[in-house]
C-alpha atoms as a PDB file:
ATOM      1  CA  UNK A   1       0.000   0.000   0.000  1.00  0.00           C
ATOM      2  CA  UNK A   2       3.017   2.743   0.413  1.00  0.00           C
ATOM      3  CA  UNK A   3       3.647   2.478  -2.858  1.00  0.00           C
ATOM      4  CA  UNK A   4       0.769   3.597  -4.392  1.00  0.00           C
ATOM      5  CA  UNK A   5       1.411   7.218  -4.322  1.00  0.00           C
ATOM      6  CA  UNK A   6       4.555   6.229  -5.652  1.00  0.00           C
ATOM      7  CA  UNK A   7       3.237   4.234  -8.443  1.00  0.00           C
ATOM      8  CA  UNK A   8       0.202   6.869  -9.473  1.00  0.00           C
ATOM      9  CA  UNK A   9       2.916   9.737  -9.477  1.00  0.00           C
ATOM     10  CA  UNK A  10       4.807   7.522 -12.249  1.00  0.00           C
ATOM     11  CA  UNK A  11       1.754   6.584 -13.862  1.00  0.00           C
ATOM     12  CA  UNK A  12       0.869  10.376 -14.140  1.00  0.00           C
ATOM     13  CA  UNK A  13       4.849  11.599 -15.312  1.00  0.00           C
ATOM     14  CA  UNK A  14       4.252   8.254 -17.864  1.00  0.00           C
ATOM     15  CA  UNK A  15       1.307   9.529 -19.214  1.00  0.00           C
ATOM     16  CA  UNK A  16       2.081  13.133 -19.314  1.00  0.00           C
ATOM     17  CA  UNK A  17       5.140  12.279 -21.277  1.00  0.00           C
ATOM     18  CA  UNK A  18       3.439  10.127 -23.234  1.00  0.00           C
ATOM     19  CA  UNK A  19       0.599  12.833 -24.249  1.00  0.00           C
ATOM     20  CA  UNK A  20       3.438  15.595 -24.546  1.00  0.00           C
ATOM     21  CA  UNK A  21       5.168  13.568 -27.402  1.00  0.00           C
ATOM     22  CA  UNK A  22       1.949  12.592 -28.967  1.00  0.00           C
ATOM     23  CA  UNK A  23       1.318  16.030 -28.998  1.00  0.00           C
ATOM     24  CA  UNK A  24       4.267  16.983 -30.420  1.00  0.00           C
ATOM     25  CA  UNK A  25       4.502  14.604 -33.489  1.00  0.00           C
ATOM     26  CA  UNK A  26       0.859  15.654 -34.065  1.00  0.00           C
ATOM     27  CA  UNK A  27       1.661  19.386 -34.221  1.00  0.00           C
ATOM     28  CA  UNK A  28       4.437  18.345 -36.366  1.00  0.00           C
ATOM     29  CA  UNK A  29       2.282  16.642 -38.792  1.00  0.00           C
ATOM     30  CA  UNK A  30      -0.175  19.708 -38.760  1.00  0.00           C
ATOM     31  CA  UNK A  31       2.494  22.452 -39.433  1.00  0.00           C
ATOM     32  CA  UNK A  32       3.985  19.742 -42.245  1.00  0.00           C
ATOM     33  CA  UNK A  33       0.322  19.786 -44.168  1.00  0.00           C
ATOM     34  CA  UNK A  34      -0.287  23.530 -43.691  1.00  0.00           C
ATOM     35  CA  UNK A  35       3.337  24.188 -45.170  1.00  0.00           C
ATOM     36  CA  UNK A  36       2.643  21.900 -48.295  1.00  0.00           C
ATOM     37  CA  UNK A  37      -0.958  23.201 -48.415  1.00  0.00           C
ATOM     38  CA  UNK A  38       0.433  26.604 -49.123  1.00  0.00           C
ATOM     39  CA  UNK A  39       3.102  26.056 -51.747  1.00  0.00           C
ATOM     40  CA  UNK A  40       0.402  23.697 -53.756  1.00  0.00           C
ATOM     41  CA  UNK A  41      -1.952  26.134 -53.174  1.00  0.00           C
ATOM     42  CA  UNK A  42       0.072  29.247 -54.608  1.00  0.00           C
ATOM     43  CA  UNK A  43       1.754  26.961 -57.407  1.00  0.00           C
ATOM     44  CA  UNK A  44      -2.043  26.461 -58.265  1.00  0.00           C
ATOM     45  CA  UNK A  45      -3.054  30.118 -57.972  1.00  0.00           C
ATOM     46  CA  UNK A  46      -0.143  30.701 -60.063  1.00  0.00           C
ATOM     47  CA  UNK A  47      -1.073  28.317 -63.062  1.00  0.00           C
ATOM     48  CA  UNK A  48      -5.110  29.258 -62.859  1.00  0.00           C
ATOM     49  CA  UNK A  49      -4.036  33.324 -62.950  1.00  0.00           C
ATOM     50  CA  UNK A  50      -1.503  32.322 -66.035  1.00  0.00           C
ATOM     51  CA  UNK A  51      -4.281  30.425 -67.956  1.00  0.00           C
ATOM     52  CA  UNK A  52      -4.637  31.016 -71.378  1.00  0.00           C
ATOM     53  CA  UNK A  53      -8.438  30.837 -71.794  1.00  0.00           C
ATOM     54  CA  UNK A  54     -11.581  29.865 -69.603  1.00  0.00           C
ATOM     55  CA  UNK A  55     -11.603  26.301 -70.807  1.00  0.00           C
ATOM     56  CA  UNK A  56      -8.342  26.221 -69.007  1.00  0.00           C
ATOM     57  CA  UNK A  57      -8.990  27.690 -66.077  1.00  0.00           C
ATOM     58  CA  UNK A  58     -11.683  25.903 -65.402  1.00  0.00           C
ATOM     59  CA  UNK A  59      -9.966  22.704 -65.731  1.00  0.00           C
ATOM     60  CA  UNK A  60      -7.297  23.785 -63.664  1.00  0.00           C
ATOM     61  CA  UNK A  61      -9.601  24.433 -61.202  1.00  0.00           C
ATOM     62  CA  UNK A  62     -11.175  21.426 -61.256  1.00  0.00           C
ATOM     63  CA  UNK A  63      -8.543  19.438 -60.692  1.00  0.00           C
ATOM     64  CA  UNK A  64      -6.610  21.707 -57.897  1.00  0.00           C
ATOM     65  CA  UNK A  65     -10.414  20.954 -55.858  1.00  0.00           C
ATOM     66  CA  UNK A  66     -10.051  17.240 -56.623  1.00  0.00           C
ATOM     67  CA  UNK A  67      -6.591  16.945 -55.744  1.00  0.00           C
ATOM     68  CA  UNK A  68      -7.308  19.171 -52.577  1.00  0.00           C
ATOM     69  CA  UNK A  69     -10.050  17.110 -51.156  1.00  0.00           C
ATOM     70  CA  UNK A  70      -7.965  13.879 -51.582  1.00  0.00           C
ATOM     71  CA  UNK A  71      -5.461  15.559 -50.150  1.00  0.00           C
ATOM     72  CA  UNK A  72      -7.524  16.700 -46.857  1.00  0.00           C
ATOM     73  CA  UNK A  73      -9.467  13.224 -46.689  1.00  0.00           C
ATOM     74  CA  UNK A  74      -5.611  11.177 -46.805  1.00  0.00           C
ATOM     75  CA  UNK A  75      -4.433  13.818 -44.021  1.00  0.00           C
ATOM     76  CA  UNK A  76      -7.755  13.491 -41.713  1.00  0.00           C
ATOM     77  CA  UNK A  77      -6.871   9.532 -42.083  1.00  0.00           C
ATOM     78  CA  UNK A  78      -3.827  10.236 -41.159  1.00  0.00           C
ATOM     79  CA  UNK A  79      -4.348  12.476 -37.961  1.00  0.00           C
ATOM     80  CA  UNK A  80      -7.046  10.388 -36.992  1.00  0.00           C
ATOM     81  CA  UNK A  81      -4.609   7.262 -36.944  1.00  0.00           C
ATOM     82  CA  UNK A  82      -2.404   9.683 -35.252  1.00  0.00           C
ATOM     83  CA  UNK A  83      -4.575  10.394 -32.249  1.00  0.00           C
ATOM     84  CA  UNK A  84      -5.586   6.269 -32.136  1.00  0.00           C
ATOM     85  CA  UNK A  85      -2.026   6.148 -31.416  1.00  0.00           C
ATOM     86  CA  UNK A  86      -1.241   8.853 -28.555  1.00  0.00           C
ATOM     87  CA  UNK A  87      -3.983   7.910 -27.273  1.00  0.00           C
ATOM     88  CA  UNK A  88      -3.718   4.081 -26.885  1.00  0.00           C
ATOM     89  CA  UNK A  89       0.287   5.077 -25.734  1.00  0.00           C
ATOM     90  CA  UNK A  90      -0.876   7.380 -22.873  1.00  0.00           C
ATOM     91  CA  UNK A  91      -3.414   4.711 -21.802  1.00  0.00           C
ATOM     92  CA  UNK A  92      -0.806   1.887 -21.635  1.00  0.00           C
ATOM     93  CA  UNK A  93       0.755   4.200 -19.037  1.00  0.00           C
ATOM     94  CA  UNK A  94      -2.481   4.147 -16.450  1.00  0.00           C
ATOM     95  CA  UNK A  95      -2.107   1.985 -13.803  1.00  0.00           C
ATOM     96  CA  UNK A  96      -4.045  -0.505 -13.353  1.00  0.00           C
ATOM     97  CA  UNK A  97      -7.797  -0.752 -11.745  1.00  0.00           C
ATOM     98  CA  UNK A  98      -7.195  -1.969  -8.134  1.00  0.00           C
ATOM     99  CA  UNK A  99      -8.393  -4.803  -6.863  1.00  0.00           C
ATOM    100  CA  UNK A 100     -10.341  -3.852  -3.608  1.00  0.00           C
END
């Protein structure tokens, strides 16, 4: 029994750390998309602005959205595999229900 405040308090740094990491990779991930986002999104301003008629444009357009929403649907896959992860890591570090 003594060294249950001792276990919880490693449980808790465990799981902090755990969570802090997760966190951390995640961000990561974010600031990686928004990065790429922005240069695909400019290179694709870029080529819509320089078309040379309206058929063009428009087909330019069309594919930047369907390119965009795959990209966005892969990325929500991806983050939401992401959090799956932190999260089942920061529950591995919980201590165990005790037995009374």
């Amino acid at each position: 029994m003594n060294d249950m405040p001792r276990e919880m308090f490693d449980a808790f740094t465990a799981t902090a750390t755990a969570a802090a990491n997760g966190m951390k990779r995640i961000n990561t991930e974010l600031m990686d998309f928004g990065k790429a986002r922005l240069e695909t999104d400019a290179s694709a301003a870029e080529a819509i602005f320089g078309a040379k008629s309206m058929k063009d444009m428009m087909a330019l357009q069309r594919d930047f959205m369907v390119s965009t929403m795959e990209a966005y649907t892969q990325e929500a896959t991806k983050l939401r595999d992401m959090t799956m992860e932190v999260t089942n890591e920061v529950m591995g570090h919980l201590p165990k229900p005790l037995s009374l």
